[in-house]
PDB file of N, CA and C in Angstrom:
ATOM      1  N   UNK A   1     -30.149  11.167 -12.848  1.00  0.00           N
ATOM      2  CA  UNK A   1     -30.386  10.028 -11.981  1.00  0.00           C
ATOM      3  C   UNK A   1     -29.077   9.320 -11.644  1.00  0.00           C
ATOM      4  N   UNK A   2     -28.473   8.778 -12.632  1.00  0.00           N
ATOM      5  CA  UNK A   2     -27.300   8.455 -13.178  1.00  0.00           C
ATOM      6  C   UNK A   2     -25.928   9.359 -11.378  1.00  0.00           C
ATOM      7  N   UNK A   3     -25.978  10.602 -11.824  1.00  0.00           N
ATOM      8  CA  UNK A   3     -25.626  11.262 -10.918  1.00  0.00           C
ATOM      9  C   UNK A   3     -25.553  11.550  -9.446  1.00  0.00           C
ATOM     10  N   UNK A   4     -26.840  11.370  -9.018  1.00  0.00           N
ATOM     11  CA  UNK A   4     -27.549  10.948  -7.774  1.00  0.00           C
ATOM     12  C   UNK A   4     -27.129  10.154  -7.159  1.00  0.00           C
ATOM     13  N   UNK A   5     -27.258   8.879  -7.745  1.00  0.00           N
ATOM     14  CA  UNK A   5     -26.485   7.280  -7.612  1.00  0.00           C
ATOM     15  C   UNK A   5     -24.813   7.775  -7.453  1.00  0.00           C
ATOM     16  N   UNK A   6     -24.480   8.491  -7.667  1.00  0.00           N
ATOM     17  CA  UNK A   6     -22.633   8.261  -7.686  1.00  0.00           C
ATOM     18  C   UNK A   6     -22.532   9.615  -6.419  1.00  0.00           C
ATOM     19  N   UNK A   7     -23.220  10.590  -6.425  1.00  0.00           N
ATOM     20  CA  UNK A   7     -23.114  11.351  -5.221  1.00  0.00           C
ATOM     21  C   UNK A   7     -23.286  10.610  -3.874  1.00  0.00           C
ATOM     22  N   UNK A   8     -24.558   9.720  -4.246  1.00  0.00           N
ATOM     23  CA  UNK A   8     -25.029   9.383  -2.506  1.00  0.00           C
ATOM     24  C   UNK A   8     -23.908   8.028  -2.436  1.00  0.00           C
ATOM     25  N   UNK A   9     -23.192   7.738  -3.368  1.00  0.00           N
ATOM     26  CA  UNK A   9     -22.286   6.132  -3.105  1.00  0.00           C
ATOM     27  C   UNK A   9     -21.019   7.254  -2.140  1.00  0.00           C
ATOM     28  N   UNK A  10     -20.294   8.135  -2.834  1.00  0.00           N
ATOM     29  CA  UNK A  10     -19.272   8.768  -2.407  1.00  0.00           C
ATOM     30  C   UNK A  10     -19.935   9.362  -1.382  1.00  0.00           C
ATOM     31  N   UNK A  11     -21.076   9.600  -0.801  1.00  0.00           N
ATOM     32  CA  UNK A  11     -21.143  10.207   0.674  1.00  0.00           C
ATOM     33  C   UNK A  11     -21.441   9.418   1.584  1.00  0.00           C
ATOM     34  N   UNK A  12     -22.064   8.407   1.038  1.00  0.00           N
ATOM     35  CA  UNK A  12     -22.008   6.564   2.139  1.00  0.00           C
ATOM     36  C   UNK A  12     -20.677   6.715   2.340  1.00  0.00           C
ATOM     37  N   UNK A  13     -19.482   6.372   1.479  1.00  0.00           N
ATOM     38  CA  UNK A  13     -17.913   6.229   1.588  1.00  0.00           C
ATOM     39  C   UNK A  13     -17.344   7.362   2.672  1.00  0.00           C
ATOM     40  N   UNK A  14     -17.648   8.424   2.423  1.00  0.00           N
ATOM     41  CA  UNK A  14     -16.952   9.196   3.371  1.00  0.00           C
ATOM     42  C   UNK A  14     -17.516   9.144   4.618  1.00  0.00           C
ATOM     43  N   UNK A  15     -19.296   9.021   4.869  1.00  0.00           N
ATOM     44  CA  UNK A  15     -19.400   8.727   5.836  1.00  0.00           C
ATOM     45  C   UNK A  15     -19.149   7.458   6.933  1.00  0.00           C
ATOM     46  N   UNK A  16     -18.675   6.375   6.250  1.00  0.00           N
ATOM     47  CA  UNK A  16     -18.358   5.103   6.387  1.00  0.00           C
ATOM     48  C   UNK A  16     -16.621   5.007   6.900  1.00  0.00           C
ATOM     49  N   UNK A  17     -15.935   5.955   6.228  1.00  0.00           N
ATOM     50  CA  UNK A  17     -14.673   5.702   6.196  1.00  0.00           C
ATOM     51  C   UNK A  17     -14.114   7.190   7.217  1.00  0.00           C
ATOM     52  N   UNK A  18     -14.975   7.883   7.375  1.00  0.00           N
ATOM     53  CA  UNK A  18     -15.210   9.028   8.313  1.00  0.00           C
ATOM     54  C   UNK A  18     -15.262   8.702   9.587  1.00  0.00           C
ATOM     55  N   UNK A  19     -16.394   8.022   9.907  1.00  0.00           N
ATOM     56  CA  UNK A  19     -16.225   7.445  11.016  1.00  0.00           C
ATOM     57  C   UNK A  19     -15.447   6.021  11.400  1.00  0.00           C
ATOM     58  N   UNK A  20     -14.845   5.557  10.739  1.00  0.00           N
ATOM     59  CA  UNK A  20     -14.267   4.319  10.771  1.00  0.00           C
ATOM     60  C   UNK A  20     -12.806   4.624  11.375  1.00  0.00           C
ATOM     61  N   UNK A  21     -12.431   6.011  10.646  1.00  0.00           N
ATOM     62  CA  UNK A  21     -11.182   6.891  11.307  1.00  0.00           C
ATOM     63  C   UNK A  21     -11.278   7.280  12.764  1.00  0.00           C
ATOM     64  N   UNK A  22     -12.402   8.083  12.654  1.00  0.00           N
ATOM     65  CA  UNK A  22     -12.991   8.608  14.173  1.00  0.00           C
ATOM     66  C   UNK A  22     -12.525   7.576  15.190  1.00  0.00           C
ATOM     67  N   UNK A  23     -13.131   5.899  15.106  1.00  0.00           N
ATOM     68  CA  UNK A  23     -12.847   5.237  16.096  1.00  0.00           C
ATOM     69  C   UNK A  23     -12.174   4.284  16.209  1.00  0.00           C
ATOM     70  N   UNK A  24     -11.064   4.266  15.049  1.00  0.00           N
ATOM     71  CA  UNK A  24      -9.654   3.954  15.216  1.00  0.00           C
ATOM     72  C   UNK A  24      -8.623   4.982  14.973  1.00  0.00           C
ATOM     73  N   UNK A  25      -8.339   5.964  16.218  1.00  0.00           N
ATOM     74  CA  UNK A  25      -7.733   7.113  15.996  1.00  0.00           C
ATOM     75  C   UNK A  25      -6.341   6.120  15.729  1.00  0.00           C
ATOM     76  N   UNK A  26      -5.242   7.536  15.467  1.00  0.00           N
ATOM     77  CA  UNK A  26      -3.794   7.232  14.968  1.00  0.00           C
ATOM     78  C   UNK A  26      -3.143   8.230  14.153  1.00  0.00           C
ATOM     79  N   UNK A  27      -1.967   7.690  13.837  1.00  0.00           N
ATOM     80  CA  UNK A  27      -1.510   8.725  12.581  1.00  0.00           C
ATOM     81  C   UNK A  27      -2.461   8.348  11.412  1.00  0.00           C
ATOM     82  N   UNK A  28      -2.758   8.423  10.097  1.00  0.00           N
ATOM     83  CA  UNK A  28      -3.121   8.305   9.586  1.00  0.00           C
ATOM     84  C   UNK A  28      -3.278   9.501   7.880  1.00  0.00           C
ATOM     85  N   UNK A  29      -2.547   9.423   7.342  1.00  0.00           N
ATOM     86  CA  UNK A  29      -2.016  10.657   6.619  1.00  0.00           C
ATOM     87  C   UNK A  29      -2.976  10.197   5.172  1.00  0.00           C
ATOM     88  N   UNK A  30      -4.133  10.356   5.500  1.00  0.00           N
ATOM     89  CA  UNK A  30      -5.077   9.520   4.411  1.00  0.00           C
ATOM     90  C   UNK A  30      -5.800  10.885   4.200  1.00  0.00           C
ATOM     91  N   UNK A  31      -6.147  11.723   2.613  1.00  0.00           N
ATOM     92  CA  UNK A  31      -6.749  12.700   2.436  1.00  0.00           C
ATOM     93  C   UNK A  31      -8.079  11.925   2.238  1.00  0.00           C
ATOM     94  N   UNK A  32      -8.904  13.248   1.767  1.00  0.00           N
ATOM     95  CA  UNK A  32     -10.815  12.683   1.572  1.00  0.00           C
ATOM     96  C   UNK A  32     -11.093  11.601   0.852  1.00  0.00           C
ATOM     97  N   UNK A  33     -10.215  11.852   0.000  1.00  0.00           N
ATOM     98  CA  UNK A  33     -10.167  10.815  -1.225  1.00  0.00           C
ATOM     99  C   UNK A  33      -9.621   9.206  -1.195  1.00  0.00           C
ATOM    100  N   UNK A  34      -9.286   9.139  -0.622  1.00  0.00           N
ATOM    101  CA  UNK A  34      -8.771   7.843   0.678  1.00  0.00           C
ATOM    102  C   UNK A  34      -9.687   7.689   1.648  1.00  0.00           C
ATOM    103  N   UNK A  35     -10.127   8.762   1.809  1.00  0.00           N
ATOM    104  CA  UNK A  35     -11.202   8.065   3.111  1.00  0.00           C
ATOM    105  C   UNK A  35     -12.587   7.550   2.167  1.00  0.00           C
ATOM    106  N   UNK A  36     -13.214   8.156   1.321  1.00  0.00           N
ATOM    107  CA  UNK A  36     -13.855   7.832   0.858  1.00  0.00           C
ATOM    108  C   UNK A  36     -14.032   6.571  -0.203  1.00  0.00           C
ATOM    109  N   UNK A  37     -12.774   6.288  -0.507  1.00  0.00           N
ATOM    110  CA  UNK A  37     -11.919   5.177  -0.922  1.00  0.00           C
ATOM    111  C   UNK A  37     -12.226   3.950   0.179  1.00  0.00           C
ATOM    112  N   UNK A  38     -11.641   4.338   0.827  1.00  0.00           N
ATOM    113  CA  UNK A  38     -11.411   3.311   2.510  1.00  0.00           C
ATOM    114  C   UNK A  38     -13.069   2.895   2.864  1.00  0.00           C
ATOM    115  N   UNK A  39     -14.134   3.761   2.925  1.00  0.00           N
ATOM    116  CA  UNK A  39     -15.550   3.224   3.289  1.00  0.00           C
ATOM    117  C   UNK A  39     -16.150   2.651   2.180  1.00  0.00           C
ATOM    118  N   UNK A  40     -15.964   3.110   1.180  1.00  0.00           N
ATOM    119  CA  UNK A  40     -16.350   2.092  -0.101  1.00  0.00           C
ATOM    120  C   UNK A  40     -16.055   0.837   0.146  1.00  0.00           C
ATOM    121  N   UNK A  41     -14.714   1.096   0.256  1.00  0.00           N
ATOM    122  CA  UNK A  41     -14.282  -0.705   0.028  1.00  0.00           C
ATOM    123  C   UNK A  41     -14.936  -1.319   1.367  1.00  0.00           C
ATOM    124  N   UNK A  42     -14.458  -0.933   2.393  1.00  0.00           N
ATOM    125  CA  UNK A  42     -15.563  -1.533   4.022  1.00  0.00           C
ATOM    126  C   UNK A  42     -16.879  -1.860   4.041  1.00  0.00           C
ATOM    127  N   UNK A  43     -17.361  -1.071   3.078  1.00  0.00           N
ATOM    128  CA  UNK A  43     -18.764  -1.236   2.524  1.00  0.00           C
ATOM    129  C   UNK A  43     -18.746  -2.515   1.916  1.00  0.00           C
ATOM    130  N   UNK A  44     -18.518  -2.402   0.652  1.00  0.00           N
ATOM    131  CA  UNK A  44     -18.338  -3.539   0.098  1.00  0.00           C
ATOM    132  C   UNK A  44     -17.959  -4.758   0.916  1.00  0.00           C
ATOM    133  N   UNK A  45     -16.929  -4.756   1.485  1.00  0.00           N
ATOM    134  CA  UNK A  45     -16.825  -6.280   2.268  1.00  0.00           C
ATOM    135  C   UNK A  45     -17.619  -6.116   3.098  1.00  0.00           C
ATOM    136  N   UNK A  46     -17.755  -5.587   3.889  1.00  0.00           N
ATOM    137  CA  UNK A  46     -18.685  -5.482   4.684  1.00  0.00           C
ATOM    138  C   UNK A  46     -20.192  -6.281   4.411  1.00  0.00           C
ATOM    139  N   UNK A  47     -20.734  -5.975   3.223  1.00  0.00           N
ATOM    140  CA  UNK A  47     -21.711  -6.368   2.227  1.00  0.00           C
ATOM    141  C   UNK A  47     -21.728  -8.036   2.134  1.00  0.00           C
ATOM    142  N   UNK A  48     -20.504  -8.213   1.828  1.00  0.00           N
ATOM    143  CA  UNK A  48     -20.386  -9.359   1.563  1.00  0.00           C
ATOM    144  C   UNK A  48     -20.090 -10.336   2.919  1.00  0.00           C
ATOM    145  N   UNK A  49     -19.420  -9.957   3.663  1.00  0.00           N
ATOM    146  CA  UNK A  49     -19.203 -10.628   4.750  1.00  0.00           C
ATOM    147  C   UNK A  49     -20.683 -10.983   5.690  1.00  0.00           C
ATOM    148  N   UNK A  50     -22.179 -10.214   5.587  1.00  0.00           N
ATOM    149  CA  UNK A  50     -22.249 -10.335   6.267  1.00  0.00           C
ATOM    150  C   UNK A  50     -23.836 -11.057   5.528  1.00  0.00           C
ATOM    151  N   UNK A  51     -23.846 -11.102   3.936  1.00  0.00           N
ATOM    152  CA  UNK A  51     -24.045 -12.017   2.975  1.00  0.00           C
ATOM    153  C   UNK A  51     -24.130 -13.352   3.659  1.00  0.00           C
ATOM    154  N   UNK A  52     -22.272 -13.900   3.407  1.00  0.00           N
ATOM    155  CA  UNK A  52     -21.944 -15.067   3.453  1.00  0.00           C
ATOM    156  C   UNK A  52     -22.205 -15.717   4.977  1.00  0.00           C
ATOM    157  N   UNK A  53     -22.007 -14.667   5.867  1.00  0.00           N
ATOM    158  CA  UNK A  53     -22.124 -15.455   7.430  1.00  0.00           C
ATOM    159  C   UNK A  53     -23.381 -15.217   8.160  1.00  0.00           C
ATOM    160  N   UNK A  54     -24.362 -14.361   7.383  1.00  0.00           N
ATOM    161  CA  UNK A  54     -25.630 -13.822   8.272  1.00  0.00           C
ATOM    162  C   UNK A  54     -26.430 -14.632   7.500  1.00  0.00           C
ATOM    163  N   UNK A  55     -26.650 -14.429   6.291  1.00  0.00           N
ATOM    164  CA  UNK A  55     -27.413 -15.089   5.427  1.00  0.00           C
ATOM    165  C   UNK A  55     -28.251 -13.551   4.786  1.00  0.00           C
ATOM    166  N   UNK A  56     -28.084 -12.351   4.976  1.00  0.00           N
ATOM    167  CA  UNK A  56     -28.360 -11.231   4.536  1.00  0.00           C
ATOM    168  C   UNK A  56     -26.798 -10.288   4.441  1.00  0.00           C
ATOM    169  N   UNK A  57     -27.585  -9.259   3.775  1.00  0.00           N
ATOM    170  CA  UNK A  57     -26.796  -8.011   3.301  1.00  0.00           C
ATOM    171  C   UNK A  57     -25.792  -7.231   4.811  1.00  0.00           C
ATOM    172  N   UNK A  58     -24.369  -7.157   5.212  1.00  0.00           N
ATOM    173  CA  UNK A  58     -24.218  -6.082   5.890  1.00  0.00           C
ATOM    174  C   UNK A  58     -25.050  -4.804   5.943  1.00  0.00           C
ATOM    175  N   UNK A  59     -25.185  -4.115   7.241  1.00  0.00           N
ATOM    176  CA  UNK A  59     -25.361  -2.643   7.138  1.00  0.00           C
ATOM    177  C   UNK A  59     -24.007  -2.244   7.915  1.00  0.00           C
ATOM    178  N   UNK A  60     -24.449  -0.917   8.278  1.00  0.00           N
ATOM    179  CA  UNK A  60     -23.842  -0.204   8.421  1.00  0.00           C
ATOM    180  C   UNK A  60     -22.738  -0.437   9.304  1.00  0.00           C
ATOM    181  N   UNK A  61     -23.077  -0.587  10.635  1.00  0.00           N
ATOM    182  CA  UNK A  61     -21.936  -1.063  11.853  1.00  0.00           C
ATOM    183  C   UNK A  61     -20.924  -2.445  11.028  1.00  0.00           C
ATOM    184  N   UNK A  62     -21.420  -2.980  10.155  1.00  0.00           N
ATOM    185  CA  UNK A  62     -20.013  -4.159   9.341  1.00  0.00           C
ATOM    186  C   UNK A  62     -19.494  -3.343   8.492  1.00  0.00           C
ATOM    187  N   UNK A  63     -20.006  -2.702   7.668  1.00  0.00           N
ATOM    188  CA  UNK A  63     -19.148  -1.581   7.023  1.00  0.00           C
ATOM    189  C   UNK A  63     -18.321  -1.152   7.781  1.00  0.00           C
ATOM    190  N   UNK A  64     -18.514  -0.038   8.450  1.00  0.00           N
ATOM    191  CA  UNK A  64     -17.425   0.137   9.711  1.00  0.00           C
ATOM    192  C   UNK A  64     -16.275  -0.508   9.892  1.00  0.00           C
ATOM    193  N   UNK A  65     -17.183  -1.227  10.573  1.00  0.00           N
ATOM    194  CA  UNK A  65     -15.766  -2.144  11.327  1.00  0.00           C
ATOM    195  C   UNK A  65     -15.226  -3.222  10.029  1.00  0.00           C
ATOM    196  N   UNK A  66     -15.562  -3.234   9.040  1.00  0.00           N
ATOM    197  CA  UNK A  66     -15.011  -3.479   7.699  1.00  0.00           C
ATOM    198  C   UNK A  66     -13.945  -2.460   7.626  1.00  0.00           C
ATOM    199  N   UNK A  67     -14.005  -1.657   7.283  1.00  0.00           N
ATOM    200  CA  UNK A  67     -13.338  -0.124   6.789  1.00  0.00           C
ATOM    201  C   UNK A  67     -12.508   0.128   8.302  1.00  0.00           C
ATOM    202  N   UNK A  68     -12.556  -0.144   9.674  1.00  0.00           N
ATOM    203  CA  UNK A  68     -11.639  -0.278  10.565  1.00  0.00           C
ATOM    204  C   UNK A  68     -10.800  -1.094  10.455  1.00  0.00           C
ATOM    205  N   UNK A  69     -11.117  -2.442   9.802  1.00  0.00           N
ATOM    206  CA  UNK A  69     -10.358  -3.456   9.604  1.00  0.00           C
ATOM    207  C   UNK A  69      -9.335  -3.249   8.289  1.00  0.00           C
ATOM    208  N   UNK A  70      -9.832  -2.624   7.147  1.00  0.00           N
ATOM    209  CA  UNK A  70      -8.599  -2.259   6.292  1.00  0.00           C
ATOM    210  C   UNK A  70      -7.617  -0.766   6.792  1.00  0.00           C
ATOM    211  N   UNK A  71      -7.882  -0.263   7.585  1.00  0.00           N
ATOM    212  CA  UNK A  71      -7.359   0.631   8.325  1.00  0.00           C
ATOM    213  C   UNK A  71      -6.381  -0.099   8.954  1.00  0.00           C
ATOM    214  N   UNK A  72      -6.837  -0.208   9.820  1.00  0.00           N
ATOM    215  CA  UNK A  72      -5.493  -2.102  10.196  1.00  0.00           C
ATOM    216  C   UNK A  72      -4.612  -1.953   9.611  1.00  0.00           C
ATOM    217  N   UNK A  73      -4.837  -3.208   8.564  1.00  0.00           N
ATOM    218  CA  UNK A  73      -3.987  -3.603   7.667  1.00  0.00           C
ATOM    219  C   UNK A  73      -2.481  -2.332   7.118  1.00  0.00           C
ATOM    220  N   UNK A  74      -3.572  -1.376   6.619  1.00  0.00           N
ATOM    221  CA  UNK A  74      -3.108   0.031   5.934  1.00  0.00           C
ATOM    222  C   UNK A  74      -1.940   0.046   6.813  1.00  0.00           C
ATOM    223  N   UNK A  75      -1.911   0.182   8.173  1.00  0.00           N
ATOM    224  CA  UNK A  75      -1.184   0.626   9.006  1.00  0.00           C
ATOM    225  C   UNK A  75      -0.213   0.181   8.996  1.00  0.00           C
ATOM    226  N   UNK A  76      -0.229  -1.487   9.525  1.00  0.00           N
ATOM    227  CA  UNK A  76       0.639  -2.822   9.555  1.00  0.00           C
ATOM    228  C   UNK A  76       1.292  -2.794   8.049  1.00  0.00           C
ATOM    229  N   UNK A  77       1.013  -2.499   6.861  1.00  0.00           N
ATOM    230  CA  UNK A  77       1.571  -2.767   5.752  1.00  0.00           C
ATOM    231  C   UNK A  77       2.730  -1.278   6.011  1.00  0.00           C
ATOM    232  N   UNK A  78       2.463  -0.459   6.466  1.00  0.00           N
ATOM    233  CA  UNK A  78       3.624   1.064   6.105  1.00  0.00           C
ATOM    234  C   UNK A  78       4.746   0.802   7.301  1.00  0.00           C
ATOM    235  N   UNK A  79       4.587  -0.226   8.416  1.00  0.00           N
ATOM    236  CA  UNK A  79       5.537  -0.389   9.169  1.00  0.00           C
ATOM    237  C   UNK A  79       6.649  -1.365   8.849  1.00  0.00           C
TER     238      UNK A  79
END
């Protein structure tokens, strides 16, 4: 069960941070493990952001553009 739970979190992440790449193309020298990294965390704020300003849980499209938004950053910080 235990297992299940940690497969379907890491395939939310990649799918989250998968497409989050998709539609902020660029350089971007980020392997799977970073991307799946990258939608987790988008997730997560995402989650929370939309908590504090909706008065419910983010889905999916704030994830995203959560996980576009540390993409951002990512970028702006290596220049």
């Amino acid at each position: 069960m235990i297992l299940i739970s940690i497969l379907s979190l890491l395939l939310v992440g990649l799918i989250v941070g998968a497409v989050a790449r998709v539609l902020l193309p660029g350089p971007d020298p980020l392997g799977i493990g970073m991307t799946i990294l990258l939608g987790l965390a988008g997730s997560f704020i995402g989650f929370f952001l939309g908590f504090f300003i909706l008065g419910r849980p983010g889905g999916f499209i704030l994830s995203v553009l959560s996980s576009m938004l540390l993409i951002y950053l990512i970028r702006r910080s290596r220049l």
